[in-house]
Structures are given as structure tokens and as C-alpha cells.
C-alpha atoms as a PDB file:
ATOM      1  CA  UNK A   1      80.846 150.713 170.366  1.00  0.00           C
ATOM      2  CA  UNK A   2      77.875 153.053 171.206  1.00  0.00           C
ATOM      3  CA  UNK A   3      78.756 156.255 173.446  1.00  0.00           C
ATOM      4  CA  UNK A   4      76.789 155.699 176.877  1.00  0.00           C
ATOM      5  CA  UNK A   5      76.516 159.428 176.975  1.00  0.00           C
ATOM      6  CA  UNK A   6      74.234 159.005 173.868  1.00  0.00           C
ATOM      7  CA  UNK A   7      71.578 157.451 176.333  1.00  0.00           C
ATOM      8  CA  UNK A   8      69.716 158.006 178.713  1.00  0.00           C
ATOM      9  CA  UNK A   9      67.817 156.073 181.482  1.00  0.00           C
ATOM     10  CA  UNK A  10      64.504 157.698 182.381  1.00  0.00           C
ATOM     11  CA  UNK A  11      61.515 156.621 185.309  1.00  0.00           C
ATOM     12  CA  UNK A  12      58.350 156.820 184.570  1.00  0.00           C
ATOM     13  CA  UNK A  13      55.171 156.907 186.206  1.00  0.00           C
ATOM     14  CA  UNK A  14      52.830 155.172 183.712  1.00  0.00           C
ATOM     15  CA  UNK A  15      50.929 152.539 185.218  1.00  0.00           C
ATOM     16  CA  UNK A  16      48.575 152.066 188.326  1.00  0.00           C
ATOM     17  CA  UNK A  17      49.696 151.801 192.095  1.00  0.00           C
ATOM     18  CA  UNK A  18      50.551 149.649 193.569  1.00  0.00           C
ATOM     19  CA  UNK A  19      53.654 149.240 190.515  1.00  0.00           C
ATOM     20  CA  UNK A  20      53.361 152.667 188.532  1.00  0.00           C
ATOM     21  CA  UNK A  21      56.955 152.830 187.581  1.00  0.00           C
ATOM     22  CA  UNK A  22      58.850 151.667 184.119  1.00  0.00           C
ATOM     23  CA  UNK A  23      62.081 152.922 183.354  1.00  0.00           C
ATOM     24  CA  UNK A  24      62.683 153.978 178.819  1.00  0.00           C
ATOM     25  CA  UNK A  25      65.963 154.303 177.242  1.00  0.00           C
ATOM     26  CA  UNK A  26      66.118 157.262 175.064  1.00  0.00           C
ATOM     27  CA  UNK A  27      68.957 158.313 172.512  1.00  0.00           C
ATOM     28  CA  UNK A  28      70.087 161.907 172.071  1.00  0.00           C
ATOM     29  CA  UNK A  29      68.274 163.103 168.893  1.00  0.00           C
ATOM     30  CA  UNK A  30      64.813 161.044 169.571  1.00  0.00           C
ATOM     31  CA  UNK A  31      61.538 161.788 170.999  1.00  0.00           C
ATOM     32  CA  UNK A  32      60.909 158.331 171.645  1.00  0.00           C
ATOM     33  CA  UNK A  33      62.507 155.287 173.654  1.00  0.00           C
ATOM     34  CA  UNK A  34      64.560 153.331 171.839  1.00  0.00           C
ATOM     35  CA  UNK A  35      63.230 150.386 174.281  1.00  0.00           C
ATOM     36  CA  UNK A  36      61.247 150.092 177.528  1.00  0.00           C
ATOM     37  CA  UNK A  37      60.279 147.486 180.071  1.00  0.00           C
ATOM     38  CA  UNK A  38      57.545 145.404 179.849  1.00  0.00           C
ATOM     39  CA  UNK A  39      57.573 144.744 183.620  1.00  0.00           C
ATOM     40  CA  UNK A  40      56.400 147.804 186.316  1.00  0.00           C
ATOM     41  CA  UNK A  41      58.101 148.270 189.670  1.00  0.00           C
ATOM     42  CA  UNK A  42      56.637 149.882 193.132  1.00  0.00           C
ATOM     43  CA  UNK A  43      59.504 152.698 193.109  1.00  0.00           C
ATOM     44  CA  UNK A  44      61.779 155.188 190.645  1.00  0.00           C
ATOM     45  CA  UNK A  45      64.731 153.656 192.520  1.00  0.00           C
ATOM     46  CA  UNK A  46      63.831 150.146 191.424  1.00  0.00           C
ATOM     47  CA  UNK A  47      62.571 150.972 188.070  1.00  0.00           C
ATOM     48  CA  UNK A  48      65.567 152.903 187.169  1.00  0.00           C
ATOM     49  CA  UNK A  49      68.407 150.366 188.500  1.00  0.00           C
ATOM     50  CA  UNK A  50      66.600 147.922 185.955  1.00  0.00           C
ATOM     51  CA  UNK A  51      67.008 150.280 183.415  1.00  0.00           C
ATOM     52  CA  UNK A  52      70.540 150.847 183.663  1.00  0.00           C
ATOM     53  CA  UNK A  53      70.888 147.170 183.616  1.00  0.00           C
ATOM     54  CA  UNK A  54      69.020 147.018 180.312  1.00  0.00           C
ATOM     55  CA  UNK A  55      71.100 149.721 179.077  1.00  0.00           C
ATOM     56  CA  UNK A  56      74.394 147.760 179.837  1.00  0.00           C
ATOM     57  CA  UNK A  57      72.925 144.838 178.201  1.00  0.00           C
ATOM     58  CA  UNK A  58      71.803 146.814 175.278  1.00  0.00           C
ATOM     59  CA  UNK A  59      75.316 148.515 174.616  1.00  0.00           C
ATOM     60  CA  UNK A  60      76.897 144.801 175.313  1.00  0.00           C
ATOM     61  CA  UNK A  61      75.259 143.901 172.288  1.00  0.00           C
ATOM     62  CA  UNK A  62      77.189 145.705 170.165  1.00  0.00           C
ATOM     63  CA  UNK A  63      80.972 144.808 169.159  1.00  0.00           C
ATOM     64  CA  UNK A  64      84.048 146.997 170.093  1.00  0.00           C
ATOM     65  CA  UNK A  65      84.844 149.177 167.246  1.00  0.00           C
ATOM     66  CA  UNK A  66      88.527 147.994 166.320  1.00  0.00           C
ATOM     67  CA  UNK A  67      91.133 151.045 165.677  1.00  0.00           C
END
């Protein structure tokens, strides 16, 4: 499985108020997300609890390496 400490959640302020925040996942090594929300929330707090969600989800996707 993917290390979690090989990403990163990150908040953004990218869009207009009243919802200017959208959380990216990046992955050590890249300048750019790896994936980003679609969606934009009113706060960093929101934005970035969705993002750890989406990172969760993301790593889930992968199997368990088997030893």
C-alpha cells in the first residue's frame, strides 16, 4: 500500500466568496495535485476534512502489499 506520509492534504483559496476553499492532494516529488475537488466549501476547516476523506478513499483504493 501507498505511504500516507507520501501525501499531503492542502486548502486552498481558489474560488469566489462566499465558497473560496478546495482542498488538492499532492505527492512528495510533484508540483502538481495528484487530484482535487470539484466542489468549494465556505472554510479551510471544511475544505480540508473533505480532503482527508478523499485521501483515505484514494489510498483505500489500492491493495495491501502482501509480505
Amino acid at each position: 500500500m501507498l505511504e500516507h506520509s507520501d501525501f499531503s492534504v492542502v486548502a486552498k483559496n481558489k474560488g469566489p466568496l462566499p465558497k473560496p476553499w478546495r482542498w488538492e492532494i499532492y505527492r512528495v516529488g510533484r508540483r502538481t495535485p495528484v487530484e482535487y475537488s470539484s466542489v468549494y466549501f465556505d472554510t479551510v476547516t471544511q475544505a480540508k476534512q473533505a480532503g482527508n476523506t478523499a485521501l483515505r478513499l484514494m489510498l483505500s483504493e489500492y491493495p495491501a502489499e502482501s509480505r
